[in-house]
C-alpha atoms as a PDB file:
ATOM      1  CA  UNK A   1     169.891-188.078  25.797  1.00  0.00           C
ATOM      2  CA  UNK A   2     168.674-191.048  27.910  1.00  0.00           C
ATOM      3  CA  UNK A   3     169.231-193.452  25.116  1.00  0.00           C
ATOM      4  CA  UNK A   4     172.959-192.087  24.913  1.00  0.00           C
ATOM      5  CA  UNK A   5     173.672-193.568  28.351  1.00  0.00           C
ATOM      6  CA  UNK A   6     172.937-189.289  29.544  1.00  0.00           C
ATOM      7  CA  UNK A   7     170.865-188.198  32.160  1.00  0.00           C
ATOM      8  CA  UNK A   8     168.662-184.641  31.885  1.00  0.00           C
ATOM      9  CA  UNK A   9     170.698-184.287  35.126  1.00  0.00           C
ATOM     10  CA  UNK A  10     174.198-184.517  33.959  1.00  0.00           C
ATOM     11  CA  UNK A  11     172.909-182.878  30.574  1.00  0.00           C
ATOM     12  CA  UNK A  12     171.668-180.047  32.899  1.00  0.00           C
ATOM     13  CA  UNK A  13     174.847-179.912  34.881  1.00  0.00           C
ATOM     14  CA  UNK A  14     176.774-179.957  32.036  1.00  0.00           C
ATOM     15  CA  UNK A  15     174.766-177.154  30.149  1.00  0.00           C
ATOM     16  CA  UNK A  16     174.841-175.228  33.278  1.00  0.00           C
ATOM     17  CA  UNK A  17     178.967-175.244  33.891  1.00  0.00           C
ATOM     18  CA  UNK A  18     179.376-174.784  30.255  1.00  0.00           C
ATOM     19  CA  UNK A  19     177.165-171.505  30.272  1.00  0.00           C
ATOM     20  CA  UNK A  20     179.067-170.479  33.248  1.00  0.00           C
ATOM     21  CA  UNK A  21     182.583-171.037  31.906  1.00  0.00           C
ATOM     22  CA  UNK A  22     181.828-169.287  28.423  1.00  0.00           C
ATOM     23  CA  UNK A  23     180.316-166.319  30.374  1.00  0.00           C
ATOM     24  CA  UNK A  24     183.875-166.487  32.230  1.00  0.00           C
ATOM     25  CA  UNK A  25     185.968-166.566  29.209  1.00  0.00           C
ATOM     26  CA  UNK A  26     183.768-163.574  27.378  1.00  0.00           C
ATOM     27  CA  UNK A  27     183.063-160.864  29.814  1.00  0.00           C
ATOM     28  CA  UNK A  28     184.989-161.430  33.022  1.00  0.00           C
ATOM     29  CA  UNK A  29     188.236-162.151  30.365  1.00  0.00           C
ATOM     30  CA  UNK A  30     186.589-160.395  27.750  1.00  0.00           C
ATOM     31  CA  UNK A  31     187.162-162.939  24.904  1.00  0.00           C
ATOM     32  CA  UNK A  32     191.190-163.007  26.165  1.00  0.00           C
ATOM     33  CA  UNK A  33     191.161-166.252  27.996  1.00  0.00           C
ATOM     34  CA  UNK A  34     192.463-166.522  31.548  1.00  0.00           C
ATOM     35  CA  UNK A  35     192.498-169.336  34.322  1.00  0.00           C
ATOM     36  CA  UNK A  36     189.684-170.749  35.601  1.00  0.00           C
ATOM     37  CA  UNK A  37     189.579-173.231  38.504  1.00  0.00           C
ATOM     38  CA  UNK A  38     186.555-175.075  38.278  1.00  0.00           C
ATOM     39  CA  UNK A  39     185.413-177.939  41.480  1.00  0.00           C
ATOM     40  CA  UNK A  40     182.889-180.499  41.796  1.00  0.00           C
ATOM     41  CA  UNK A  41     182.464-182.180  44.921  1.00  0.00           C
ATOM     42  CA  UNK A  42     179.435-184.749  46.513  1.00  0.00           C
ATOM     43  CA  UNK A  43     178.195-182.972  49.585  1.00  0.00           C
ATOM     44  CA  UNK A  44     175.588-185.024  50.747  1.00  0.00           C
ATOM     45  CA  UNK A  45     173.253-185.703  48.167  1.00  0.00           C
ATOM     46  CA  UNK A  46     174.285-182.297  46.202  1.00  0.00           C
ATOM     47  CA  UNK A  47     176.621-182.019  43.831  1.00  0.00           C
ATOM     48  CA  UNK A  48     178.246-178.754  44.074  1.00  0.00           C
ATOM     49  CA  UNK A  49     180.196-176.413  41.495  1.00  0.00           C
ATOM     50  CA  UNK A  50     182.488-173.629  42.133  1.00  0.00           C
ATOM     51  CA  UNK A  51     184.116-171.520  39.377  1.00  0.00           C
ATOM     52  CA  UNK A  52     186.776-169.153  40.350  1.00  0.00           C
ATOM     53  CA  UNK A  53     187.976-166.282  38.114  1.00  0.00           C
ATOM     54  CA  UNK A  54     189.923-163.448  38.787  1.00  0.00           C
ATOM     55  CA  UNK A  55     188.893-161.441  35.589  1.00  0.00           C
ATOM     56  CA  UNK A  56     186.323-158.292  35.884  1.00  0.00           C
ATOM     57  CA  UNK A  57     183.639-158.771  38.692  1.00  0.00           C
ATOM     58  CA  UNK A  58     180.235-159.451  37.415  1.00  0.00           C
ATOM     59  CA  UNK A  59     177.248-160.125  39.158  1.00  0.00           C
ATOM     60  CA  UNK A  60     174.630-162.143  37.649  1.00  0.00           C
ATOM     61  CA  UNK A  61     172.087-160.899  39.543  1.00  0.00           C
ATOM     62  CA  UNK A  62     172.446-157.860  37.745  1.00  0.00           C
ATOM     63  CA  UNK A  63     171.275-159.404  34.561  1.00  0.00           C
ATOM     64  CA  UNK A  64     167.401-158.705  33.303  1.00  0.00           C
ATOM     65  CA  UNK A  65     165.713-162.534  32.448  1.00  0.00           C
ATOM     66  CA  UNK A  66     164.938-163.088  29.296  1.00  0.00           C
ATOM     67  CA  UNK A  67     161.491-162.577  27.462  1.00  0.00           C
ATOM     68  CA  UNK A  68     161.390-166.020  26.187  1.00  0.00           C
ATOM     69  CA  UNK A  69     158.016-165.392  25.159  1.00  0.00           C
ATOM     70  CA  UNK A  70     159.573-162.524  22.119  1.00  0.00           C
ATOM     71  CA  UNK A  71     159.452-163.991  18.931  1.00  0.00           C
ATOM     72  CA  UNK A  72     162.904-164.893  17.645  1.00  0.00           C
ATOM     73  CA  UNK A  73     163.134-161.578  15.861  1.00  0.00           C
ATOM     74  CA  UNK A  74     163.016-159.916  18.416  1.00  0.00           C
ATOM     75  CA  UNK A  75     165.418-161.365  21.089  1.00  0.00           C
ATOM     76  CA  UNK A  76     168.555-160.553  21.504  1.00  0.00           C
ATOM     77  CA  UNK A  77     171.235-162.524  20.761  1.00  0.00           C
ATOM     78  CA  UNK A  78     172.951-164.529  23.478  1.00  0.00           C
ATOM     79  CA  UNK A  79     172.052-163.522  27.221  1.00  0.00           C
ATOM     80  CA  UNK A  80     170.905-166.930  28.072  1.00  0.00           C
ATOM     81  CA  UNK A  81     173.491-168.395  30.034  1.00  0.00           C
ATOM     82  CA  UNK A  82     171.976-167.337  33.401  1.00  0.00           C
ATOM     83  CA  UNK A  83     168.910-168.235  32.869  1.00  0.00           C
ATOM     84  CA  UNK A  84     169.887-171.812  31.971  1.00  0.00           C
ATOM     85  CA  UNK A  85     172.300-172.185  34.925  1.00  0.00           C
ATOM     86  CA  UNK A  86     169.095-171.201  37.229  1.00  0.00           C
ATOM     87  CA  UNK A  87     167.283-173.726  35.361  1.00  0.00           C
ATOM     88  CA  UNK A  88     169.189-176.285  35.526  1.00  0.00           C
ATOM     89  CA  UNK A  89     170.899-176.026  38.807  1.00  0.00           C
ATOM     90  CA  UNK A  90     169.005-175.926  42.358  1.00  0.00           C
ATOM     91  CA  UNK A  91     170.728-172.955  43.744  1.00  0.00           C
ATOM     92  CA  UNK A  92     172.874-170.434  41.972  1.00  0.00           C
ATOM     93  CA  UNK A  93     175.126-167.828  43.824  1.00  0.00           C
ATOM     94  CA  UNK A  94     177.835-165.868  43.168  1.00  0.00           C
ATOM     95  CA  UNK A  95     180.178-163.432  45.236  1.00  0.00           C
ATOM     96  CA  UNK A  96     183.358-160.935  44.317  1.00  0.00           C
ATOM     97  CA  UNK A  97     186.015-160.526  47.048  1.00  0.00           C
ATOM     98  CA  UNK A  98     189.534-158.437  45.955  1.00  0.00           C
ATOM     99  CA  UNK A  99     191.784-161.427  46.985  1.00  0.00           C
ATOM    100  CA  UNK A 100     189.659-164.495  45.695  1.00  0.00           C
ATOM    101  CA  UNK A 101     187.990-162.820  42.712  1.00  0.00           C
ATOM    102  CA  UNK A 102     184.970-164.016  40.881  1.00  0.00           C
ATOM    103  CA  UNK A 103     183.414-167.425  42.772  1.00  0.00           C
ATOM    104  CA  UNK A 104     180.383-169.016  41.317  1.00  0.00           C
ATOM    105  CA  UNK A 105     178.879-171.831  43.699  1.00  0.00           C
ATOM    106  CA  UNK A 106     176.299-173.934  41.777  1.00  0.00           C
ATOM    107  CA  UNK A 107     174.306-176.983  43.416  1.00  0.00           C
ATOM    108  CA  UNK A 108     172.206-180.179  42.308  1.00  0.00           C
ATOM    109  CA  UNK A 109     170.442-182.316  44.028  1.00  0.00           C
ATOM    110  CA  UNK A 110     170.896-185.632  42.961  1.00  0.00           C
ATOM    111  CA  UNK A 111     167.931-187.719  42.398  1.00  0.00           C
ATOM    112  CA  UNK A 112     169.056-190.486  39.936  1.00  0.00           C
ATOM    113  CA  UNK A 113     170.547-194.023  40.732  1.00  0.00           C
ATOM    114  CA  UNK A 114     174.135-192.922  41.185  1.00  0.00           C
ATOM    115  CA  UNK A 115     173.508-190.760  44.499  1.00  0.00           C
ATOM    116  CA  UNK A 116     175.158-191.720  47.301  1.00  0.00           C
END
């Protein structure tokens, strides 16, 4: 990735809001498609993602981790998406209010040589 001019951070970022917006589009939508407002903004040295929905509330804390040490057989398919957004972002939280819906707030800290 590094050779392609792409950081693991904005690889990781981009993984991460990816994840995020699929997991959107199939269970809070369920596969229908709806809007999705989606922010980035530099606060500090953090970059910081919010996804807004107003399809079914989910709550990713709800969500068992993975046993990424199953073999391949053995693992279910999909249910990943969580557990690469905690990977790759810093801090992952999410809340569900009537009037706002869905809002996923997702941070990095910015280490590389484009931080502020």
């Amino acid at each position: 990735m590094e050779q392609m001019g792409i950081s693991k951070e904005e690889h990781g970022v981009q993984t991460a809001v990816g994840e995020a917006c699929t997991n959107v589009m199939k269970y809070a939508y369920s596969g229908k498609g709806g809007p999705i407002t989606l922010t980035c903004e530099m606060k500090d040295h953090d970059l910081v993602v919010v996804i807004n929905d107003h399809g079914k509330p989910f709550d990713p804390g709800s969500v068992s981790p993975p046993n990424l040490d199953a073999s391949l057989e053995k693992r279910r398919i999909g249910g990943l998406g969580i557990h690469l957004m905690k990977k790759y972002m810093d801090e992952v939280t999410y809340n569900f209010k009537e009037d706002t819906g869905n809002t996923l707030v997702m941070k990095k800290m910015l280490t590389g040589k484009n931080k502020p």
